[in-house]
N, C-alpha and C. Protein backbone atom coordinates (compact mmCIF):
# COMPACT_ATOMS: atom_id res chain seq x y z
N UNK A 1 25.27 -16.47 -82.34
CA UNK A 1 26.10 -15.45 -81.72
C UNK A 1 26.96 -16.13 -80.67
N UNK A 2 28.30 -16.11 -80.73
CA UNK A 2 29.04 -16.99 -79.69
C UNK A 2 29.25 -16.54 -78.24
N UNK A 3 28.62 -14.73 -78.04
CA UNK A 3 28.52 -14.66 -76.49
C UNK A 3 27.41 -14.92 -76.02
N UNK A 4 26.44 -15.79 -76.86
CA UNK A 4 25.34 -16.61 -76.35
C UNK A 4 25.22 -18.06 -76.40
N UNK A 5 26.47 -18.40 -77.00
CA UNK A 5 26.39 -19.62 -77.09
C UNK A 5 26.56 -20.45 -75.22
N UNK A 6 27.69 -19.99 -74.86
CA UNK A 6 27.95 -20.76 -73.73
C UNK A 6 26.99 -20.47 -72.71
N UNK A 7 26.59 -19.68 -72.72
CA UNK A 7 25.39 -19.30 -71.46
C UNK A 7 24.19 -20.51 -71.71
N UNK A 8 23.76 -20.35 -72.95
CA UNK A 8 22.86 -21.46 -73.45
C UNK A 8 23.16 -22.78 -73.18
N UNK A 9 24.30 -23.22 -74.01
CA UNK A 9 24.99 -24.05 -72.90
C UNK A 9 24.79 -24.52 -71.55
N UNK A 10 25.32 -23.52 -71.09
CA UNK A 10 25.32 -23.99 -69.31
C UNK A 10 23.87 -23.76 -68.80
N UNK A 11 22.85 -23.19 -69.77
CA UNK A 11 21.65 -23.51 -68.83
C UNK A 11 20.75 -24.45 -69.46
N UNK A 12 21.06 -25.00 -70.56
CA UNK A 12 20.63 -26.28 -70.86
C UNK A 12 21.03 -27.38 -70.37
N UNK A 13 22.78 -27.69 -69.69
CA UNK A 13 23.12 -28.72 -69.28
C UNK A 13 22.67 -28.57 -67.66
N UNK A 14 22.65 -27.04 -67.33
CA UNK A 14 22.18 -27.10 -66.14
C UNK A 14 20.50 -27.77 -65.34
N UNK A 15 19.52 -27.72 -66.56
CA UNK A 15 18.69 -28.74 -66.49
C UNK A 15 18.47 -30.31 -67.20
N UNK A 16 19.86 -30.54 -67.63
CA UNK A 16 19.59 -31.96 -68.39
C UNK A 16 19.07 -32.08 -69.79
N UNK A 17 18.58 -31.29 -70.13
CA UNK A 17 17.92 -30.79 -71.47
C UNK A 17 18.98 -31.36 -72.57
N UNK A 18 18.75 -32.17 -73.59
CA UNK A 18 19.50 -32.64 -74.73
C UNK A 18 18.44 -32.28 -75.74
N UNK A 19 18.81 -31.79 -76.93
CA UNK A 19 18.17 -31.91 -78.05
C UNK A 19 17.75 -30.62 -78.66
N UNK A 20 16.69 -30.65 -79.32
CA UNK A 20 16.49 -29.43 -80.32
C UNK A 20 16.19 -27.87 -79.50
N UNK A 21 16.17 -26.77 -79.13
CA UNK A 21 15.64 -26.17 -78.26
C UNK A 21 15.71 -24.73 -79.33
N UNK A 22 14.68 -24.03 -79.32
CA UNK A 22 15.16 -22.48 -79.43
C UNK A 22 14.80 -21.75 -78.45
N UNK A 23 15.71 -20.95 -78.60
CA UNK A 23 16.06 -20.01 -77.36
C UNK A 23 15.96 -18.58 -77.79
N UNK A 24 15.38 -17.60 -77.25
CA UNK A 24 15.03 -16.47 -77.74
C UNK A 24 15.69 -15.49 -76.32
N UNK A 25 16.49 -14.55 -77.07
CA UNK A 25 17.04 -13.22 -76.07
C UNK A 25 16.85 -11.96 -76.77
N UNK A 26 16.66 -10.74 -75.57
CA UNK A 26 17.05 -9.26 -76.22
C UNK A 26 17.97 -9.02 -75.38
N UNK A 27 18.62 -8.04 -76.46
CA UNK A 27 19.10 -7.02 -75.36
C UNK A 27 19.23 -5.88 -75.24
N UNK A 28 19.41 -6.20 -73.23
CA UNK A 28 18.74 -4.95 -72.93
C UNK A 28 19.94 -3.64 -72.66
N UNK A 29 19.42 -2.87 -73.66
CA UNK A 29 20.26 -1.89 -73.72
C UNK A 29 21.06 -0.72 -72.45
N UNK A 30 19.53 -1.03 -71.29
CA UNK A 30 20.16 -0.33 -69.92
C UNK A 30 21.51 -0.90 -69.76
N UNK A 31 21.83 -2.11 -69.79
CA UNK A 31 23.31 -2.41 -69.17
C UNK A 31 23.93 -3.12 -70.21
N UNK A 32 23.34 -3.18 -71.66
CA UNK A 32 24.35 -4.13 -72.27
C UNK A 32 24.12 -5.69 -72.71
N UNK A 33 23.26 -6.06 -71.49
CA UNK A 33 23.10 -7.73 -71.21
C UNK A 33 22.15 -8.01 -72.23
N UNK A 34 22.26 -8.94 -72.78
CA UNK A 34 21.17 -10.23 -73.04
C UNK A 34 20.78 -10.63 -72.20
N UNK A 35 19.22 -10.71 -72.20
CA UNK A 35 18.02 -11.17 -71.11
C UNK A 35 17.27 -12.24 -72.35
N UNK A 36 17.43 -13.22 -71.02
CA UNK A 36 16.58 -14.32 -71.65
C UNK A 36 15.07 -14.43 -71.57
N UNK A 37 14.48 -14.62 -73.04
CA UNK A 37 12.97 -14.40 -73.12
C UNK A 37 12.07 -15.46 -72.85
N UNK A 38 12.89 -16.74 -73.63
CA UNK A 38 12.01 -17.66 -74.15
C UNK A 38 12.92 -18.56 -74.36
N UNK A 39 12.00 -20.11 -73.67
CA UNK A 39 13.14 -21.26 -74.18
C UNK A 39 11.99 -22.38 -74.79
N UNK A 40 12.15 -22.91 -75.66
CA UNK A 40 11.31 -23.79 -76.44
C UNK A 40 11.59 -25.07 -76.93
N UNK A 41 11.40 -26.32 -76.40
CA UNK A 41 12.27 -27.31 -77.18
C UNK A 41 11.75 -27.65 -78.16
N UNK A 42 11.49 -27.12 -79.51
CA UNK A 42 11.37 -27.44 -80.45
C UNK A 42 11.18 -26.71 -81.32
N UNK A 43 10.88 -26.77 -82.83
CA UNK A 43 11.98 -25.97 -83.81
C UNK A 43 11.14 -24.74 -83.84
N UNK A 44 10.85 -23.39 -83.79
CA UNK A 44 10.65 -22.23 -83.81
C UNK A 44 9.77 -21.54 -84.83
N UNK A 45 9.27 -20.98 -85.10
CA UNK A 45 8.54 -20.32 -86.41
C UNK A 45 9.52 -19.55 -86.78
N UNK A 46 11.24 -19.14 -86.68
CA UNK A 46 12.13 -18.69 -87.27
C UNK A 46 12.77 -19.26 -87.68
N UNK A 47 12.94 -21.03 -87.69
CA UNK A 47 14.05 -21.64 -88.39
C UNK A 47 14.66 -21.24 -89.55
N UNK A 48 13.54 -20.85 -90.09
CA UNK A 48 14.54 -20.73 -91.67
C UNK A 48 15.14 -19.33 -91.85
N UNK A 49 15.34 -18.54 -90.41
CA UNK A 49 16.51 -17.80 -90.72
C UNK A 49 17.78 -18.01 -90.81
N UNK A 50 18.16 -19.45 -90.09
CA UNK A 50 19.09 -19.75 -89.90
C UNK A 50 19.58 -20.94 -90.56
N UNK A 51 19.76 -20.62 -92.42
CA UNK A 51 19.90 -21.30 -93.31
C UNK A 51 21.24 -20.82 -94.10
N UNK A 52 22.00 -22.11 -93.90
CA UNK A 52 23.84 -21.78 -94.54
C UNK A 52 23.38 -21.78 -96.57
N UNK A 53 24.71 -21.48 -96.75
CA UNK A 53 24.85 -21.38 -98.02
C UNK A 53 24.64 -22.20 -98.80
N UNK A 54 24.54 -23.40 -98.25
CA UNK A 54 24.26 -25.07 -99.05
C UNK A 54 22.92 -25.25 -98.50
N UNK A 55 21.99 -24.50 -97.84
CA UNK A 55 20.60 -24.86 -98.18
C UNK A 55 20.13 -25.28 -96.66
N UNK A 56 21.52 -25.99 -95.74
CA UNK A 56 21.18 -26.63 -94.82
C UNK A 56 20.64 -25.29 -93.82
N UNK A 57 19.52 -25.94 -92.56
CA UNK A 57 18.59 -25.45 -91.93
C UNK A 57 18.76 -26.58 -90.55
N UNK A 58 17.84 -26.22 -89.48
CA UNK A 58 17.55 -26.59 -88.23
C UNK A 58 16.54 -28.52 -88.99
N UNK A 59 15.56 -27.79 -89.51
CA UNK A 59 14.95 -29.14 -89.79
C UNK A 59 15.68 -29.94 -90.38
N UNK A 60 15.98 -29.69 -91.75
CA UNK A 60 17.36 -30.63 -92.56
C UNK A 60 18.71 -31.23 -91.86
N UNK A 61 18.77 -30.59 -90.83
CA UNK A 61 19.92 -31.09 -89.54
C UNK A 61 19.24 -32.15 -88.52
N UNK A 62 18.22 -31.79 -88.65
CA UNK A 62 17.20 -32.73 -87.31
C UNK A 62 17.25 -34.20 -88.13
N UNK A 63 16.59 -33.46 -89.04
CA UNK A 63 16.35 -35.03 -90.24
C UNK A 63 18.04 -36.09 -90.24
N UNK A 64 18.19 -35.19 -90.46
CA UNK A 64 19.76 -36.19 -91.05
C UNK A 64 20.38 -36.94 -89.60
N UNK A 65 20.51 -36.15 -88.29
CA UNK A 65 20.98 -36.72 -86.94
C UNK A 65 20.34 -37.75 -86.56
N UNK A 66 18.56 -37.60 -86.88
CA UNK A 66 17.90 -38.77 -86.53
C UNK A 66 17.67 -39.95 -87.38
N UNK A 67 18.34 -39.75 -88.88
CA UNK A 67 18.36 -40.79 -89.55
C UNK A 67 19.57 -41.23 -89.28
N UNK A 68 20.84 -41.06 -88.59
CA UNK A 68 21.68 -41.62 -88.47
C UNK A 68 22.80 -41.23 -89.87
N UNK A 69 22.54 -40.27 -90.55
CA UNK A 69 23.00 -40.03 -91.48
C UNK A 69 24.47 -38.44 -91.16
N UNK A 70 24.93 -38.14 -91.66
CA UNK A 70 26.14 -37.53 -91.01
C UNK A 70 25.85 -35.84 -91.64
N UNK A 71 25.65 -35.11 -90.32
CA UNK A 71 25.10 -33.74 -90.78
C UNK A 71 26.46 -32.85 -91.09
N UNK A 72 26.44 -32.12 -92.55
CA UNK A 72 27.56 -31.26 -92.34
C UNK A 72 27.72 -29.89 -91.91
N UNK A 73 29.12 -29.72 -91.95
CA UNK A 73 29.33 -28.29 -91.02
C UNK A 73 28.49 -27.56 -91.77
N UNK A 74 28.10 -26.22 -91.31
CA UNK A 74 27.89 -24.86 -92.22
C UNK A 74 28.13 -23.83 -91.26
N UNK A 75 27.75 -22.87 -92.03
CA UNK A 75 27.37 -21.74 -90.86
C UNK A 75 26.32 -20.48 -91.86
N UNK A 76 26.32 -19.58 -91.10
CA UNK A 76 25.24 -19.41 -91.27
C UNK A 76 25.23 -17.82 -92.39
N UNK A 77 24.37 -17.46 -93.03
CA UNK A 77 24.49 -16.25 -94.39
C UNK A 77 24.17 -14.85 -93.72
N UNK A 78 25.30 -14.25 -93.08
CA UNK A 78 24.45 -13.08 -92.06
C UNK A 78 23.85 -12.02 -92.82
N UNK A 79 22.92 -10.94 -92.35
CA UNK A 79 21.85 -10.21 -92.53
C UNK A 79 20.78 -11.01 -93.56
N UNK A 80 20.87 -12.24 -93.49
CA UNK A 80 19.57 -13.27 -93.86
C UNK A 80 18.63 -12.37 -93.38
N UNK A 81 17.30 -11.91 -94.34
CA UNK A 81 16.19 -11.16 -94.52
C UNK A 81 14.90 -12.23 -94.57
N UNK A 82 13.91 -12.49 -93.54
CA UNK A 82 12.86 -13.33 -93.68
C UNK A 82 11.62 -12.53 -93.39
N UNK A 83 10.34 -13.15 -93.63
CA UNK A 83 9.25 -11.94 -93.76
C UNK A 83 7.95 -12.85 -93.12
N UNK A 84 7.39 -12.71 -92.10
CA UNK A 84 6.29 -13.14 -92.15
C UNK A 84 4.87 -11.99 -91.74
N UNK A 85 4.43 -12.19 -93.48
CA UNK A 85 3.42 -11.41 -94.27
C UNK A 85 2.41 -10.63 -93.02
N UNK A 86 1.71 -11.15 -92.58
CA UNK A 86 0.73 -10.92 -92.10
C UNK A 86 1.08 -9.62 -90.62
N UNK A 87 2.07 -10.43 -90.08
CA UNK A 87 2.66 -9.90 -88.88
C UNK A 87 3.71 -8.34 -89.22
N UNK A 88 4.13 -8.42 -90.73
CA UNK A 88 4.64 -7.62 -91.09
C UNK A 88 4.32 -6.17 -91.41
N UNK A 89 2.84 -6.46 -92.03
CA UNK A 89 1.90 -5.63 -92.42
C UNK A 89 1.19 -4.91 -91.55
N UNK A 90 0.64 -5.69 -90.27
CA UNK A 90 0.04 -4.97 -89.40
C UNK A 90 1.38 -4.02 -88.82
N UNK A 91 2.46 -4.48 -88.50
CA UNK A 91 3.57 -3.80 -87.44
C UNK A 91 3.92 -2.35 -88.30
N UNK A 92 4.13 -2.63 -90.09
CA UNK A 92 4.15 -1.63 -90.68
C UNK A 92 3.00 -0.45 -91.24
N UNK A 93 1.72 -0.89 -90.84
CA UNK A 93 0.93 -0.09 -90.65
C UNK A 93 0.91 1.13 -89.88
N UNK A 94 1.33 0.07 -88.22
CA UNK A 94 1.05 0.94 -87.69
C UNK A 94 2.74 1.97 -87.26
N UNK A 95 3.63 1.59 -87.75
CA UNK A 95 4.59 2.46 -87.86
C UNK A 95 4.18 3.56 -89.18
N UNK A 96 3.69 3.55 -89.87
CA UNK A 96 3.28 4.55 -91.22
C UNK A 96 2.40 5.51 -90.33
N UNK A 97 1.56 5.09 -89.69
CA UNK A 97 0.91 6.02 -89.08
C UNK A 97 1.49 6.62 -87.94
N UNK A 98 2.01 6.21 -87.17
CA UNK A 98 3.30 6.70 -86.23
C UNK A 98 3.90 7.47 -86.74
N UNK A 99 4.62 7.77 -87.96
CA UNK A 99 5.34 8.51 -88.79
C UNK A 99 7.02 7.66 -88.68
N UNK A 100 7.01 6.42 -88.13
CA UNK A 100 8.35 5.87 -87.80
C UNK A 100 9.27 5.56 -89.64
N UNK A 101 8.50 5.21 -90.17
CA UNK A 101 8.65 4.56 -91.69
C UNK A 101 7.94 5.52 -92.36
N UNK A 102 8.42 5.54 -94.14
CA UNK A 102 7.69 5.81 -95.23
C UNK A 102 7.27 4.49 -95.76
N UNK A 103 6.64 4.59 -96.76
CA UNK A 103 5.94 3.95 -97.50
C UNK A 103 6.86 2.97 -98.42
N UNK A 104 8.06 4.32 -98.90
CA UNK A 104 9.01 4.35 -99.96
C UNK A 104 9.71 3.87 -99.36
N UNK A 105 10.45 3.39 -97.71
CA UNK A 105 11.31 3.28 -96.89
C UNK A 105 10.56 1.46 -97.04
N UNK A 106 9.42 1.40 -96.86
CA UNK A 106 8.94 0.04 -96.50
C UNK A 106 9.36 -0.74 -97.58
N UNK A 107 8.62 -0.16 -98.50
CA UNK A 107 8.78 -1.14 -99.94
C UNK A 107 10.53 -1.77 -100.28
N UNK A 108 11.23 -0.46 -100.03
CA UNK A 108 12.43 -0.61 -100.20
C UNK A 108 13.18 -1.90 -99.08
N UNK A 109 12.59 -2.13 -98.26
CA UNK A 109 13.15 -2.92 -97.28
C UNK A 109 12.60 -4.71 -97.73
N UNK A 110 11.33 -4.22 -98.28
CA UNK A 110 10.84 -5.93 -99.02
C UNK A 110 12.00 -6.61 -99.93
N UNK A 111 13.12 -5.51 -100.66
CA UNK A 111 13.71 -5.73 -101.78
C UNK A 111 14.91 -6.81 -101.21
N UNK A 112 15.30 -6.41 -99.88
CA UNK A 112 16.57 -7.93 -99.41
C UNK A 112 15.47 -9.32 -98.76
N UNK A 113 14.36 -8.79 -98.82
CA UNK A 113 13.78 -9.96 -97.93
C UNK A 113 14.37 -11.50 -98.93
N UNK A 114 14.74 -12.44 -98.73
CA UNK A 114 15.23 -14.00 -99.11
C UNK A 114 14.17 -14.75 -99.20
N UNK A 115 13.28 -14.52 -98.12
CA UNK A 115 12.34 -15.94 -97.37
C UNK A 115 11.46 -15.24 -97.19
N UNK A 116 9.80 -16.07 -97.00
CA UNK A 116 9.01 -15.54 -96.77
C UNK A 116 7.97 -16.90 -95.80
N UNK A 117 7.24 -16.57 -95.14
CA UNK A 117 6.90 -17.18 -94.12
C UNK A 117 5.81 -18.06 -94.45
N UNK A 118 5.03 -17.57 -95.50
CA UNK A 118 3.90 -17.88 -95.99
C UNK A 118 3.64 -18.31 -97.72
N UNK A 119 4.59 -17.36 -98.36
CA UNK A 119 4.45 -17.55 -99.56
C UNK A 119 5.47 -18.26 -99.98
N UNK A 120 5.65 -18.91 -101.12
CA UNK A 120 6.29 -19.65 -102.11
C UNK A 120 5.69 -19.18 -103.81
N UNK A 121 6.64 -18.90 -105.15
CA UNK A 121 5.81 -19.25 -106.16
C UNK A 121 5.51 -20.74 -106.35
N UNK A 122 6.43 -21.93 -105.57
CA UNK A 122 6.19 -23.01 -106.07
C UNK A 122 4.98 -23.49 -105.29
N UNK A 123 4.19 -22.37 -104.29
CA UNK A 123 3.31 -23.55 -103.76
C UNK A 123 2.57 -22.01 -102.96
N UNK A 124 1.74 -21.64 -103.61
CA UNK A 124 1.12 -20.54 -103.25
C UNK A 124 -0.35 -20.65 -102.18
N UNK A 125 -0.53 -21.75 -102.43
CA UNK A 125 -1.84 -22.07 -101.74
C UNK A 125 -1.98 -22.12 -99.96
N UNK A 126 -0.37 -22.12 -99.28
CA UNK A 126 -0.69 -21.54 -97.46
C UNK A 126 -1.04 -20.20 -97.98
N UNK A 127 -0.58 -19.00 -98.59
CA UNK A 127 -0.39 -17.86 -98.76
C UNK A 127 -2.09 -17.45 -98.85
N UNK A 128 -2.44 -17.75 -99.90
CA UNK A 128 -3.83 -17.78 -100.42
C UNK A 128 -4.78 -18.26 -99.05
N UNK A 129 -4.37 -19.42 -98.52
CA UNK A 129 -5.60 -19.75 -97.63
C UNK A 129 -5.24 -18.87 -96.38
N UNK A 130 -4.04 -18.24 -96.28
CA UNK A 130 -3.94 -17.50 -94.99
C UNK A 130 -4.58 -16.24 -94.84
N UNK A 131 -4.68 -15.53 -96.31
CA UNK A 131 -4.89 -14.50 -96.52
C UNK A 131 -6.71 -14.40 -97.01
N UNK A 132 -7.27 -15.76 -97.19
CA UNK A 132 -8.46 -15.52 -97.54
C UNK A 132 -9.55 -16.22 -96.15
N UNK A 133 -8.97 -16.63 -95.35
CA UNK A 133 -8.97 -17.16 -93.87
C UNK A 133 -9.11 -15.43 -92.96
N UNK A 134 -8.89 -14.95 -93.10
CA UNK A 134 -8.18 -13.10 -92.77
C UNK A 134 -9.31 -12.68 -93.16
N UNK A 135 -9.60 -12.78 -94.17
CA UNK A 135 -10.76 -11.66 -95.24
C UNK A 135 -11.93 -12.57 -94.84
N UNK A 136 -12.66 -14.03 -94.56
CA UNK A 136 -13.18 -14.34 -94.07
C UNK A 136 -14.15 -14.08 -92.46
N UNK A 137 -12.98 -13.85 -91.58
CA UNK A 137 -12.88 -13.34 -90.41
C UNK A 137 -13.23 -12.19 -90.18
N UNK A 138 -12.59 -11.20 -91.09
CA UNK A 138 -12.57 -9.94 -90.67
C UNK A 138 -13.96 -9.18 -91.32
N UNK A 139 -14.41 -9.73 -92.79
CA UNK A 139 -15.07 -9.34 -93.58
C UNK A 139 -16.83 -9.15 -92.47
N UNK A 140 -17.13 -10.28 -92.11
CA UNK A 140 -18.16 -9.82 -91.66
C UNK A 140 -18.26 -9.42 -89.94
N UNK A 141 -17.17 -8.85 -89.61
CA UNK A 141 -17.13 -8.17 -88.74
C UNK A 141 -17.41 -6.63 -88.69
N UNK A 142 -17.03 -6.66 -90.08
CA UNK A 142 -16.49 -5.32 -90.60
C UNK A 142 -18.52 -4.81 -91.30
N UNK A 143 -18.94 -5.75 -91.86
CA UNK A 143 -19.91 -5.75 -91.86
C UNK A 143 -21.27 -5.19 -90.78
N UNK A 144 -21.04 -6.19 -89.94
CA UNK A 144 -21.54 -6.10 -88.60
C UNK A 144 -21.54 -5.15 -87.64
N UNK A 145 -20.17 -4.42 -88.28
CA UNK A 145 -20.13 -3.32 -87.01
C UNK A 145 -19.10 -3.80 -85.74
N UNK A 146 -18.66 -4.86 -86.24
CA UNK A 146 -18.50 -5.36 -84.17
C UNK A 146 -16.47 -4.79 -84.25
């Protein structure tokens, strides 16, 4: 977003800071502003929202600058749709029960998702161990009573 770019900017050069950083803002709707949340120097559990049309990404840019190799322009595929499973499910739970979402409203919203946080068909096995890691945990709790 370019009325966040220069602010970022000037408060990264304002501490010396060079290099990879994500930076996380909302905004806040009382006045308008972007309020800064979160600053992180290093690559984010959202990178791969911010993947151009040729594939390139935050990591694939890191790689190539530090090999000395010549990164190209892109920019970026807007309303890019990414999903991470676990975090998704609980938040849409508890909006179903809220009455915020349907069911029919949810499903329908999986249909632009692009990316997914956890799953791959080419490599299903984080997905599987995340989700049977979960059922592990929870299973004999659930058991137990606790």
């Amino acid at each position: 977003m370019p009325e966040l770019e220069e602010p970022s900017e000037r408060f990264l050069g304002a501490t010396g800071y060079y290099g990879l950083v994500e930076i996380e803002y909302k905004l806040d709707r009382r006045d308008g502003q972007y309020k800064l949340l979160d600053v992180n120097p290093r690559i984010g559990g959202t990178f791969r929202l911010f993947v151009g049309p040729d594939g390139m990404d935050v990591l694939r840019a890191m790689y190539l600058d530090l090999t000395g190799q010549r990164v190209p322009a892109t920019s970026l595929c807007e309303g890019r749709r990414w999903i991470v499973e676990p975090l998704d499910l609980l938040s849409s739970l508890t909006y179903l029960r809220r009455g915020d979402i349907t069911l029919r409203g949810w499903v329908r919203s999986l249909r632009r998702v692009r990316e997914a946080a956890w799953f791959a068909l080419d490599d299903p096995a984080p997905f599987l161990a995340l989700w049977l890691g979960a059922l592990f945990w929870w299973l004999p709790r659930r058991l137990l009573g606790r």
